[in-house]
Protein backbone atom coordinates (compact mmCIF):
# COMPACT_ATOMS: atom_id res chain seq x y z
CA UNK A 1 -139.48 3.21 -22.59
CA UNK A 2 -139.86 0.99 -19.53
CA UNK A 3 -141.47 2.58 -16.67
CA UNK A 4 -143.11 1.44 -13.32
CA UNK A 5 -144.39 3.59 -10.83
CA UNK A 6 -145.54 2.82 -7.38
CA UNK A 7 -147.92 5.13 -5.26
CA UNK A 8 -149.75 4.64 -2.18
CA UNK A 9 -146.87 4.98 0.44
CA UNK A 10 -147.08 7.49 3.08
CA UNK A 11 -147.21 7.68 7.18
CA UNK A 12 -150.00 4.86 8.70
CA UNK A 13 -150.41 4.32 12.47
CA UNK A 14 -149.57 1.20 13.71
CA UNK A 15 -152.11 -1.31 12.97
CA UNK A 16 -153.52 0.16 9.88
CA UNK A 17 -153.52 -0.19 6.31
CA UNK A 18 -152.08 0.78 3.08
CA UNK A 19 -152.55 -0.45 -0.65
CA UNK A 20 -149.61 0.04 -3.06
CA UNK A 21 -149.66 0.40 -6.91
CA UNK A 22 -147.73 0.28 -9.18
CA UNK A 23 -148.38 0.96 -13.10
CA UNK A 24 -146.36 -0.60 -15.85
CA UNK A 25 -145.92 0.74 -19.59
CA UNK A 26 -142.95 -0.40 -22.09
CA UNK A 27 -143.59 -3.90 -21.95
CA UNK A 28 -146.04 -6.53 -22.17
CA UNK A 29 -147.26 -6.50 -18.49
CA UNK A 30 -149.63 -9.53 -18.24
CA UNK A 31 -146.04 -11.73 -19.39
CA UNK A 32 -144.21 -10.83 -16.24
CA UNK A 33 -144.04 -11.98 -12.58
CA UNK A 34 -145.03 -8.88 -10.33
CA UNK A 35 -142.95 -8.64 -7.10
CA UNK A 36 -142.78 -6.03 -4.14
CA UNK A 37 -139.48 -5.94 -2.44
CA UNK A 38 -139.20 -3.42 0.69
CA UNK A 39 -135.67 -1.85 2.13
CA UNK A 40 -135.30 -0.34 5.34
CA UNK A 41 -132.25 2.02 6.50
CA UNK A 42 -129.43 -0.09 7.06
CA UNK A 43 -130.81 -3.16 6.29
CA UNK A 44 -130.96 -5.27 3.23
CA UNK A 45 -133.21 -5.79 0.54
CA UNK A 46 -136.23 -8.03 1.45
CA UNK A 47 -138.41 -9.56 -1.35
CA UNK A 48 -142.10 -9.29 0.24
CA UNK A 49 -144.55 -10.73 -2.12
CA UNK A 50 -144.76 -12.19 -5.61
CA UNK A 51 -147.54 -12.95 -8.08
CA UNK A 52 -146.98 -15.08 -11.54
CA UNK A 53 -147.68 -14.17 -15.30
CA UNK A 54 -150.17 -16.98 -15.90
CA UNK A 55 -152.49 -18.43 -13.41
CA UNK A 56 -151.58 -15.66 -10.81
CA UNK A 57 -149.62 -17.85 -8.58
CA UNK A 58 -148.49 -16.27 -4.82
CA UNK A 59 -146.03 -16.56 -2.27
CA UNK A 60 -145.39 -14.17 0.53
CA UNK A 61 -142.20 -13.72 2.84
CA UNK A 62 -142.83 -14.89 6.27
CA UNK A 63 -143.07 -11.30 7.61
CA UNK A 64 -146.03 -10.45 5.22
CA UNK A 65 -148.00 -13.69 5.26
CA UNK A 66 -151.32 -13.51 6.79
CA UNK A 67 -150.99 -9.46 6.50
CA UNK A 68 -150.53 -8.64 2.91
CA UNK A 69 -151.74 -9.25 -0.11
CA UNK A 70 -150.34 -9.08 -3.53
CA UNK A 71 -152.71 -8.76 -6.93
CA UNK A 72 -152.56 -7.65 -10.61
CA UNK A 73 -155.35 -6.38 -13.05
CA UNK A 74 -153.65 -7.10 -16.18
CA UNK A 75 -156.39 -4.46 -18.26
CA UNK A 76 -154.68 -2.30 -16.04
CA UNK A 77 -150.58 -2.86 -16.03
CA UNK A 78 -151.12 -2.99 -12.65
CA UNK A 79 -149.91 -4.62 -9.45
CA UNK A 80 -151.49 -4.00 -6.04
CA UNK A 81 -149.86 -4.66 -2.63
CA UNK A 82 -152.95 -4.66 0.30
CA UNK A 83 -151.23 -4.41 3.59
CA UNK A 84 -153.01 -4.82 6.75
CA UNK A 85 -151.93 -4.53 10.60
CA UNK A 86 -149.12 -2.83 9.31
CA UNK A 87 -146.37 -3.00 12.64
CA UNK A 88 -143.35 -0.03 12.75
CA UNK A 89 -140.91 -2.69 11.06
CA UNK A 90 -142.82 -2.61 7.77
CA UNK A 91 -141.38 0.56 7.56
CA UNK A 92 -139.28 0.98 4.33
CA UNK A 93 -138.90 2.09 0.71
CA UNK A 94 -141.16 -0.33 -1.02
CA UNK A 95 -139.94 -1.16 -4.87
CA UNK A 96 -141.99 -3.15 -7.76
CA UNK A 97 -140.21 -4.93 -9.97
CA UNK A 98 -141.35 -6.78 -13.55
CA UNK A 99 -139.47 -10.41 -14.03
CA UNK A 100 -138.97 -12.29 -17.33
CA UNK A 101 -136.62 -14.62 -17.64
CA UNK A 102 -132.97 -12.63 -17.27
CA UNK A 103 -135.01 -9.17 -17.53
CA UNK A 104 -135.82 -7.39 -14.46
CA UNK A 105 -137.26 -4.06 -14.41
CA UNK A 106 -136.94 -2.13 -10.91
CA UNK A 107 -139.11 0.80 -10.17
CA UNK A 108 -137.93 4.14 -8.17
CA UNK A 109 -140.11 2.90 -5.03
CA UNK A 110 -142.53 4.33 -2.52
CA UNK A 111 -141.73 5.49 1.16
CA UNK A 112 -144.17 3.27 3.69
CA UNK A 113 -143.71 4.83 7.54
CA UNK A 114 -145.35 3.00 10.00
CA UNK A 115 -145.47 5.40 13.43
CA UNK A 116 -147.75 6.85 15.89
């Protein structure tokens, strides 16, 4: 059964940090490119950061560039999202998905609220 979790959301003040997980199991992890996407209320889904199967390969939206950072420990099914000087319109429901191909796996997401 395919599975991936994220954890690490939760309220931040403006200006600090968070660092997302998310765990894999079912598949053969270290094979697929690792992306965050984000959604706010009312608006529409926004990929946010990418990292490749192979080499490790990333590329950022505009809005997270210079701010986040996306990584993957393999040994671990794992895929990390660092986010620094985090600003009230990072606030969203922040998915992982697993790429193959034509397979995409989507998991349930994790709330991010940036606020004072």
């Amino acid at each position: 059964q395919v599975q991936l979790v994220e954890s690490g959301g939760g309220l931040v003040q403006p200006g600090g940090s968070l660092r997302l997980s998310c765990t894999a199991s079912g598949f053969v992890f270290s094979m697929y490119a690792m992306s965050w996407y984000r959604q706010a209320p009312g608006k529409e889904r926004e990929l946010v950061a990418t990292i490749g199967s192979r080499i490790g390969s990333t590329t950022y939206s505009d809005s997270a560039k210079g701010r986040f950072t996306i990584s993957r420990d393999n040994a671990k099914n794992t895929v990390y999202l660092q986010m620094n000087s985090l600003k009230p319109e990072d606030t969203a429901l922040y998915y992982c998905t697993a790429r193959l191909f034509a397979v995409n796996y989507w998991g349930q997401g994790t709330q991010v609220t940036v606020s004072s």
